[in-house]
Protein backbone atom coordinates (compact mmCIF):
# COMPACT_ATOMS: atom_id res chain seq x y z
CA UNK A 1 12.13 47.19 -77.50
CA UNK A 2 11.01 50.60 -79.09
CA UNK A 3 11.98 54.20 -78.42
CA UNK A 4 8.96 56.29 -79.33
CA UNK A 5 9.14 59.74 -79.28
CA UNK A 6 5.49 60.87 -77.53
CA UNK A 7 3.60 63.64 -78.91
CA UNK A 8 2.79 66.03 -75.83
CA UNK A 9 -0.18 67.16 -77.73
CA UNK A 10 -1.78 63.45 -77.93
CA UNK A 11 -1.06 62.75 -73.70
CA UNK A 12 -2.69 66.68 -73.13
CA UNK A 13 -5.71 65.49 -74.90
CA UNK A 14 -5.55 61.89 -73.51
CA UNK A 15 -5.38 63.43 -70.03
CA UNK A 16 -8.43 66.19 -70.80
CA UNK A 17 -10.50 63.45 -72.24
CA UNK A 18 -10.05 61.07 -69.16
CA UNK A 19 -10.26 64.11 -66.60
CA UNK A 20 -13.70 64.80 -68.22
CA UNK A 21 -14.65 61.49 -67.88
CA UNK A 22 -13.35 60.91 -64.02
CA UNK A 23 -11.17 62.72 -61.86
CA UNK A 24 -10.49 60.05 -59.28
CA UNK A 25 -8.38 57.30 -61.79
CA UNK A 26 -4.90 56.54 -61.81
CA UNK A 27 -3.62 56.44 -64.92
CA UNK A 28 -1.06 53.23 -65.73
CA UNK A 29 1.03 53.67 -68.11
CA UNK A 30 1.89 50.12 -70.09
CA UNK A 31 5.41 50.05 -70.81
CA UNK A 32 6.15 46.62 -71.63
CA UNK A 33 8.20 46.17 -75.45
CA UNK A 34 8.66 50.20 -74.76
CA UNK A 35 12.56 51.06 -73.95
CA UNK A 36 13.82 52.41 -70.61
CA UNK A 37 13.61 55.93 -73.14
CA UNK A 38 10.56 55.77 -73.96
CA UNK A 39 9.62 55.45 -70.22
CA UNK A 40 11.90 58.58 -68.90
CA UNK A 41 10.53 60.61 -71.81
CA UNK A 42 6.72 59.92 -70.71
CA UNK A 43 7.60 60.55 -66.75
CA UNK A 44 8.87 63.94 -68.00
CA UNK A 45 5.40 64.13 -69.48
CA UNK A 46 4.25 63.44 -66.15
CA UNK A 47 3.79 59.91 -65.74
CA UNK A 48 4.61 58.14 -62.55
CA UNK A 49 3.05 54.47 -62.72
CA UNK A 50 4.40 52.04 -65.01
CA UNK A 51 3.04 48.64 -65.58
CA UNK A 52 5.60 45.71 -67.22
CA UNK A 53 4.54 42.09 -67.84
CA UNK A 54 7.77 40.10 -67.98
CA UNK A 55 9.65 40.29 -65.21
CA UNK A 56 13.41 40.39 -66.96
CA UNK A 57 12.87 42.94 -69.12
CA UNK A 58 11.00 45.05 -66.30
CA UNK A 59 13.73 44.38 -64.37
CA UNK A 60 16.54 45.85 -66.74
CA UNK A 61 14.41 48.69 -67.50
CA UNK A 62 14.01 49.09 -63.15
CA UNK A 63 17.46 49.15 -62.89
CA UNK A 64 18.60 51.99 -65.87
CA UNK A 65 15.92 53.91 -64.44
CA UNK A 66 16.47 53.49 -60.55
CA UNK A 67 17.37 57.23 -60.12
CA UNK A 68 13.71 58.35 -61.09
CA UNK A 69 10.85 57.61 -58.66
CA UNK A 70 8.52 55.50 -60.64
CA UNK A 71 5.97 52.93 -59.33
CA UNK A 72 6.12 49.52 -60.90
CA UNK A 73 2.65 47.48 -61.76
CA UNK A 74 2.97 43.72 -62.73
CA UNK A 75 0.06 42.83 -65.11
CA UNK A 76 1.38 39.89 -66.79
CA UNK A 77 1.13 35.85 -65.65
CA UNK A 78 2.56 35.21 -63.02
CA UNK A 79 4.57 32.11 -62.41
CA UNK A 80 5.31 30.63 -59.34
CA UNK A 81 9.51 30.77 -59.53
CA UNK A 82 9.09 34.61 -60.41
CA UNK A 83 6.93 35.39 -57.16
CA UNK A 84 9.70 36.54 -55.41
CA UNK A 85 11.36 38.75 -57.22
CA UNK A 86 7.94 40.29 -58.49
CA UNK A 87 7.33 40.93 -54.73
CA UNK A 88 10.78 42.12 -54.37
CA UNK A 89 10.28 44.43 -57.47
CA UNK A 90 6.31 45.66 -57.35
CA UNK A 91 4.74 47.92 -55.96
CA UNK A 92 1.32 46.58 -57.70
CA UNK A 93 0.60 43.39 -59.06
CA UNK A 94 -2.75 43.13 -61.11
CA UNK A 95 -2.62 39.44 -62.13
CA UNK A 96 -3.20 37.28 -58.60
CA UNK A 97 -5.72 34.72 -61.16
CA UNK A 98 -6.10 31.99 -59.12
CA UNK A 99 -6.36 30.30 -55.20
CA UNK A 100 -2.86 28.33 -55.58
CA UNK A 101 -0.99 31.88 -56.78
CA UNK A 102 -2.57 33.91 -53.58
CA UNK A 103 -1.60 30.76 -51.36
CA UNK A 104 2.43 31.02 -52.45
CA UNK A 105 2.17 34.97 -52.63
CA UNK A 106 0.96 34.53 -48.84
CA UNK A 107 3.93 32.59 -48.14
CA UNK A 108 6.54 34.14 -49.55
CA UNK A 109 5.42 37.96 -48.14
CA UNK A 110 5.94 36.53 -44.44
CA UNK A 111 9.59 34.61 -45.24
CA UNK A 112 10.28 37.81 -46.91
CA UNK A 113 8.71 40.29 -44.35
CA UNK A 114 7.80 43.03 -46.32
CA UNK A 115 8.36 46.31 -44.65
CA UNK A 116 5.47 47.31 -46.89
CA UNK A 117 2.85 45.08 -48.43
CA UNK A 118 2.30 44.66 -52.00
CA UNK A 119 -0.91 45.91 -53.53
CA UNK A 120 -2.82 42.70 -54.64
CA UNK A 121 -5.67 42.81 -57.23
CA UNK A 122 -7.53 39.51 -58.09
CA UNK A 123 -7.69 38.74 -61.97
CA UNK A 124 -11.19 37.85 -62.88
CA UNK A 125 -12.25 36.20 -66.15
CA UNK A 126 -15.99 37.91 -67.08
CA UNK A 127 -16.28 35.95 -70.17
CA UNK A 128 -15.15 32.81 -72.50
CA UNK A 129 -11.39 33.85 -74.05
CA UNK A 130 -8.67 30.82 -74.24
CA UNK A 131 -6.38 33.08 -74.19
CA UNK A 132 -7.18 35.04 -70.61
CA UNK A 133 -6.38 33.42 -67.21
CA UNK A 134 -8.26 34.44 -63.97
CA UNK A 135 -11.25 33.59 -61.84
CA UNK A 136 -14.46 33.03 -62.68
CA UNK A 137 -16.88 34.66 -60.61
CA UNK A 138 -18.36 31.52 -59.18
CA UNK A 139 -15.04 30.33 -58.29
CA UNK A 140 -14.07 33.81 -56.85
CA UNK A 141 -17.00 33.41 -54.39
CA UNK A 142 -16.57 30.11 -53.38
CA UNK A 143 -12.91 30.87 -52.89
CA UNK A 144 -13.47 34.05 -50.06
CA UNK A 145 -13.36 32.04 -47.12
CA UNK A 146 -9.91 31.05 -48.06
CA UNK A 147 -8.62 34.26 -49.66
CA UNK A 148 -10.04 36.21 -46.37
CA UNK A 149 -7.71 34.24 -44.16
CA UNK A 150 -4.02 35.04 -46.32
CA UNK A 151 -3.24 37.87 -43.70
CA UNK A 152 0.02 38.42 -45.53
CA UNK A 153 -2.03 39.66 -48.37
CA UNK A 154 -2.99 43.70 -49.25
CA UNK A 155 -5.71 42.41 -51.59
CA UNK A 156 -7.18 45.98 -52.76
CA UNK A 157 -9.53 45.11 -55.32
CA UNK A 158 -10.44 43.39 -59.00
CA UNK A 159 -9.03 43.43 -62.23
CA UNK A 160 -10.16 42.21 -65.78
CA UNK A 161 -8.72 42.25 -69.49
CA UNK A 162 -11.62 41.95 -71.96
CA UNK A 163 -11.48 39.76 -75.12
CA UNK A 164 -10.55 41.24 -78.33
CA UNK A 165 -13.45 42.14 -80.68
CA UNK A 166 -16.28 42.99 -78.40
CA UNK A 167 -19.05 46.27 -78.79
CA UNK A 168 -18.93 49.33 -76.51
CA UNK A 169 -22.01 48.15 -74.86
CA UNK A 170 -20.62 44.42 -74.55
CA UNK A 171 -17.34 45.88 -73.13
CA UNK A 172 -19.43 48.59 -70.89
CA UNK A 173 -22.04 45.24 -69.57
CA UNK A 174 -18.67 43.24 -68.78
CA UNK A 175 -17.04 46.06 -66.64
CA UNK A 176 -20.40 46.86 -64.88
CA UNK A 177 -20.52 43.30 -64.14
CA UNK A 178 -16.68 43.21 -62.48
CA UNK A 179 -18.08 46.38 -60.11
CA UNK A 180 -21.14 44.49 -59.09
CA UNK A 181 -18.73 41.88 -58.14
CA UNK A 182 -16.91 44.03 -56.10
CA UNK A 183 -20.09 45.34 -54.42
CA UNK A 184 -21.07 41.73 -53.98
CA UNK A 185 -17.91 40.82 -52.32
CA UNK A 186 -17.59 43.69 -49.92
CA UNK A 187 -21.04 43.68 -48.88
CA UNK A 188 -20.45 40.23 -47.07
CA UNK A 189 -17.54 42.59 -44.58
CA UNK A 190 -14.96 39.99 -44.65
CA UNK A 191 -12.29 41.58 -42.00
CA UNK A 192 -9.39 40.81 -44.91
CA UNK A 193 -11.09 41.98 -47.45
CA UNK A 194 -11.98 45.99 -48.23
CA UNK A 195 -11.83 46.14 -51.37
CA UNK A 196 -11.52 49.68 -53.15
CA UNK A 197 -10.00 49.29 -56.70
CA UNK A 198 -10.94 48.36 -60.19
CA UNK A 199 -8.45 47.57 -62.67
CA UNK A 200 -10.28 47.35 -66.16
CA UNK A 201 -9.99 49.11 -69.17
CA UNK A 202 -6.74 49.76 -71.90
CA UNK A 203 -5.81 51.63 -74.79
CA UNK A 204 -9.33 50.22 -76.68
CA UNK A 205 -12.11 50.08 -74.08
CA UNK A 206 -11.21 52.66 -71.42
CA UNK A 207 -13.91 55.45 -72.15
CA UNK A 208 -16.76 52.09 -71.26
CA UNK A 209 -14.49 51.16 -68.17
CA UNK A 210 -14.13 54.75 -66.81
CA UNK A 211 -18.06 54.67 -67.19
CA UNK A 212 -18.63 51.81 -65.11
CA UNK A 213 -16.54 52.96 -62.24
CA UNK A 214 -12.92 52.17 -63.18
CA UNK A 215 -10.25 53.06 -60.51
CA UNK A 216 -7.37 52.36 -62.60
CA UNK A 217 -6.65 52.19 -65.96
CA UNK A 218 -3.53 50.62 -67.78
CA UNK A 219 -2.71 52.26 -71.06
CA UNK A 220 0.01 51.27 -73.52
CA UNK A 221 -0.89 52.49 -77.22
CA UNK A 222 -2.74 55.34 -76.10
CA UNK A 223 -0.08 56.64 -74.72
CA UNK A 224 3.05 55.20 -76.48
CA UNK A 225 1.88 55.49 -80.30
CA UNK A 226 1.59 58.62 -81.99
């Protein structure tokens, strides 16, 4: 893991740049590979959400840093023997990519009875990349009828990681496309399903994503290298 020492100048203008852009976006900071350090010295700089994507390290860093108040995201895969303690551990987790995952997650939140619910976001796939997991949108839609009936589940909106190597305007056409989704899916008023959040756009694409209507974004180099 790294220890890197921010540069306050670099978040001020991060911050003033995305401000400009959007007031209304919570900004996620990614601190997976980044030491428990690294993530005390950026919550000093004012940081409060911090997203991990493997659980055991997340859940060392949770534990040296249990005496700040920090909110955890889960972005990475998730596997079906780690659902638990994700619940247990998350406040957000980005990465619900397909019907069988939402099924267990469903399950589990009732044997565990959650006081309070996680916040669920649905991983959606926008375009061909072997090495991204999620719904397609066709699947997504065909899958509502199901997904609206997981009571257990705070589903809150849709998230998307973009392949590597697109343009500006492919990134900015791929993110408009995940908030028509979203439109698409709450204009057929599904009692389960409300859905207010968009989770797209990181440390390359976010300026595109903010300009399509992002909600959240989840930044890890912008933040994290000077």
């Amino acid at each position: 893991m790294y220890v890197h020492k921010l540069s306050p100048e670099k978040i001020k203008a991060l911050k003033e740049q995305i401000e400009g852009l959007s007031s209304q976006i919570l900004l996620i900071a990614v601190s997976k590979r980044e030491s428990a350090e690294s993530i005390k010295i950026a919550n000093e700089m004012g940081f409060k959400h911090f997203a991990e994507s493997r659980l055991q390290e997340a859940l060392t860093k949770q534990n040296s840093l249990k005496d700040l108040d920090l909110i955890w995201h889960f972005i990475g895969k998730l596997q079906t023997n780690k659902l638990k303690q994700i619940l247990l551990n998350f406040s957000y987790i980005h990465s619900a990519d397909s019907l069988e995952i939402l099924i267990k997650l469903n399950q589990l939140t009732e044997e565990l009875n959650l006081k309070t619910k996680n916040k669920i976001l649905l991983q959606v796939k926008l375009a061909v990349d072997d090495n991204k997991t999620g719904f397609s949108e066709t699947d997504l839609l065909n899958s509502l009828t199901i997904i609206n009936e997981l009571n257990n589940l705070n589903i809150i909106g849709l998230m998307t990681i973009l392949p590597f190597g697109l343009s500006q305007a492919e990134n900015y056409e791929l993110f408009c496309k995940l908030k028509t989704l979203k439109e698409k899916i709450n204009s057929k008023k599904l009692f389960n399903l409300n859905l207010t959040e968009l989770s797209m756009g990181m440390s390359g694409d976010y300026p595109e994503a903010i300009k399509a209507g992002s909600t959240m974004l989840r930044l890890g180099r912008a933040i994290f290298l000077s």
